[in-house]
Protein backbone atom coordinates (compact mmCIF):
# COMPACT_ATOMS: atom_id res chain seq x y z
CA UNK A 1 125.03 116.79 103.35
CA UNK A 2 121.65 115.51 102.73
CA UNK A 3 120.96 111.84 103.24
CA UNK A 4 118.40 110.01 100.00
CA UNK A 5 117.16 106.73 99.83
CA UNK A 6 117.44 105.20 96.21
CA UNK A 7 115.27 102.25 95.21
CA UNK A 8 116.23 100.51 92.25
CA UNK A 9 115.59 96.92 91.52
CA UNK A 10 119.10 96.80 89.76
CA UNK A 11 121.92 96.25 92.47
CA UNK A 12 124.58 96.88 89.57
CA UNK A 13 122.51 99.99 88.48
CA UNK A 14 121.88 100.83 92.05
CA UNK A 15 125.83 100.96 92.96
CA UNK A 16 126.42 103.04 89.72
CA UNK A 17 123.63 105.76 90.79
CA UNK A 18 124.31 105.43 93.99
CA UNK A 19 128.22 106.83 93.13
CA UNK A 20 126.95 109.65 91.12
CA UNK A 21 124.82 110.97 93.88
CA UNK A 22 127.99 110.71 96.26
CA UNK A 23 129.74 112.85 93.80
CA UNK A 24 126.92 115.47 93.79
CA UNK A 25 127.64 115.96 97.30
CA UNK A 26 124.70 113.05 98.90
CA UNK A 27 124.64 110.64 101.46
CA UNK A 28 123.14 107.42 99.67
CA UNK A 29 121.49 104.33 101.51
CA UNK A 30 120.91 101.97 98.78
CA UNK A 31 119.21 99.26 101.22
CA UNK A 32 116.69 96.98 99.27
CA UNK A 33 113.30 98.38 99.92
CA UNK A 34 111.21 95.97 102.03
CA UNK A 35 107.80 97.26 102.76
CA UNK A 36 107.19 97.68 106.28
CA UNK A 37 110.48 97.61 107.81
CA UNK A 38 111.22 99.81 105.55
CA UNK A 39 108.73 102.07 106.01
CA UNK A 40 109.26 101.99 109.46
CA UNK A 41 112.88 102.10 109.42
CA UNK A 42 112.04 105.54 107.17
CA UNK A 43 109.83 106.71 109.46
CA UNK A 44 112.18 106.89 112.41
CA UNK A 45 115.08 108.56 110.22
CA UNK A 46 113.72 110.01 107.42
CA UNK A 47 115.65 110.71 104.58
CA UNK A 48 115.83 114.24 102.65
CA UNK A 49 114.03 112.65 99.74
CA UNK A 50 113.56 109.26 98.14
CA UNK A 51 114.72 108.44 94.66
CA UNK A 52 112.39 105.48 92.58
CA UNK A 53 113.79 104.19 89.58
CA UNK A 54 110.82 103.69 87.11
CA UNK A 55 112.84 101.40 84.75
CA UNK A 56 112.86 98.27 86.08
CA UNK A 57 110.12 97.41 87.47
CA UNK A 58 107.62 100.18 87.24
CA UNK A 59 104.70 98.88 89.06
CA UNK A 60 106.87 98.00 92.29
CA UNK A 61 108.00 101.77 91.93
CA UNK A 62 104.67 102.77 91.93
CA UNK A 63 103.82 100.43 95.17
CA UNK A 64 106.49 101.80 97.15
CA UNK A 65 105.06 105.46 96.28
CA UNK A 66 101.98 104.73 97.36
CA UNK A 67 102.92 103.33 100.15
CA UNK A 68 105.41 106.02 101.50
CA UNK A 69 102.29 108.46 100.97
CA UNK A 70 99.78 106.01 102.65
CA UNK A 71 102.11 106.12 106.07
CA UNK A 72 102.03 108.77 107.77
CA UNK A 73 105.80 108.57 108.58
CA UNK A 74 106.51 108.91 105.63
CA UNK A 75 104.04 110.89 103.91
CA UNK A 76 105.78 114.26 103.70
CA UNK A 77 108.93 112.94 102.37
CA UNK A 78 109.88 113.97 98.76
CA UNK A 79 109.47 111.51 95.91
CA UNK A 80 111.15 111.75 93.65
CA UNK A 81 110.75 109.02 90.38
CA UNK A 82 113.35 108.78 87.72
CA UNK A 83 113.20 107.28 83.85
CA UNK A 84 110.83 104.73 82.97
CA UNK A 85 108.48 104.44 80.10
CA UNK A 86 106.18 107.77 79.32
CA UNK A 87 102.91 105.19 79.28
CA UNK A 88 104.05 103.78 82.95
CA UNK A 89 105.44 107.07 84.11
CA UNK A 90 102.18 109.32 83.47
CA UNK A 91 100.19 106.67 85.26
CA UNK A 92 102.46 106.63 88.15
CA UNK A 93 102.38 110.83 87.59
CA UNK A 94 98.31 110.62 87.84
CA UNK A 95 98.69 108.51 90.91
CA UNK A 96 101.27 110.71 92.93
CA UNK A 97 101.05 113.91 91.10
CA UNK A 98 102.68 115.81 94.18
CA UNK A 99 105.91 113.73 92.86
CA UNK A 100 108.64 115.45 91.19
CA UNK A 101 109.66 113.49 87.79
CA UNK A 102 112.92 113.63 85.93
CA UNK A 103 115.83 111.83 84.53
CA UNK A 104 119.53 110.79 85.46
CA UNK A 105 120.64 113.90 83.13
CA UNK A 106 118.79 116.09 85.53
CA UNK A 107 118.62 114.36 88.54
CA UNK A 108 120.92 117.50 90.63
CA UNK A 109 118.15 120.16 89.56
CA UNK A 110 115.40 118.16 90.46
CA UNK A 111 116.43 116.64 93.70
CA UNK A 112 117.19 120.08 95.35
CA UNK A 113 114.29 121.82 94.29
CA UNK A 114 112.42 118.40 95.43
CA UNK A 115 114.27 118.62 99.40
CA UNK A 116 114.13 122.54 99.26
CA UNK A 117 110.21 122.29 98.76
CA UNK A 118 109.04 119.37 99.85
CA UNK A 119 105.46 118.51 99.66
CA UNK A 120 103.11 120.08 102.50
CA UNK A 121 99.84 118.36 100.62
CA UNK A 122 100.61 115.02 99.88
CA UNK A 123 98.70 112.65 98.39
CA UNK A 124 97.61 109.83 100.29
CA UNK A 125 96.47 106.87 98.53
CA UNK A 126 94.99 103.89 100.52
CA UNK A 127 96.81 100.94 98.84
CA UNK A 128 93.18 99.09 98.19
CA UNK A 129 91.53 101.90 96.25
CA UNK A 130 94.98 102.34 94.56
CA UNK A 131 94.18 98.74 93.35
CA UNK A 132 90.75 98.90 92.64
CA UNK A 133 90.43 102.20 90.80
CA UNK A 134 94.06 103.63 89.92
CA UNK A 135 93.01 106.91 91.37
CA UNK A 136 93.86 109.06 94.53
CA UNK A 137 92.22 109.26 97.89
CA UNK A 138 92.48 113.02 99.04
């Protein structure tokens, strides 16, 4: 059983995804997502993949992103961002295009094919010129 870590801003939301995932055969930690210690806590124990909701709150789902690929703990580990609005999602997508990007309907399909290949290139974005320019330090 492989073990994900869902961010969503939504705690209702969060619980209802979070159920879904257990019924498609994953371990879910649903623990808010708080920079750092989280990070760090990641880093230590990664998960199989991480799962950013891009509805609520799309900038914060970018930040996390970026930072997961700007530490080196957790740079390798799949991202994988769902929903949100094309305008936001496509600038998250030119951000972190080594990112797999889907929806609830096809969440199962993407996450496995996300954990079976995860990424052995990432991205890695320095959170200042993420700020300054909106594009990717390689």
């Amino acid at each position: 059983m492989y073990r994900v870590r869902l961010v969503i801003w939504d705690t209702t939301a969060a619980e209802k995804r979070a159920g879904e995932l257990q019924a498609s055969g994953y371990e879910v930690d649903t623990h808010p997502f708080e920079g750092q210690p989280s990070l760090k806590e990641m880093s230590a124990d990664p998960p199989a993949a991480c799962i950013i909701d891009l509805i609520r709150a799309p900038s914060q789902g970018r930040d996390v992103g970026v930072a997961m690929r700007h530490n080196a703990g957790t740079r390798h580990i799949p991202l994988v961002f769902i929903e949100g609005d094309l305008e936001q999602t496509e600038r998250v997508r030119a951000l972190l295009p080594d990112a797999a990007y889907t929806s609830w309907t096809r969440i199962d399909r993407t996450l496995k094919r996300a954990i079976e290949h995860p990424p052995t290139d990432p991205i890695v974005i320095s959170p200042e010129i993420q700020r300054s320019s909106g594009r990717p330090d390689r």
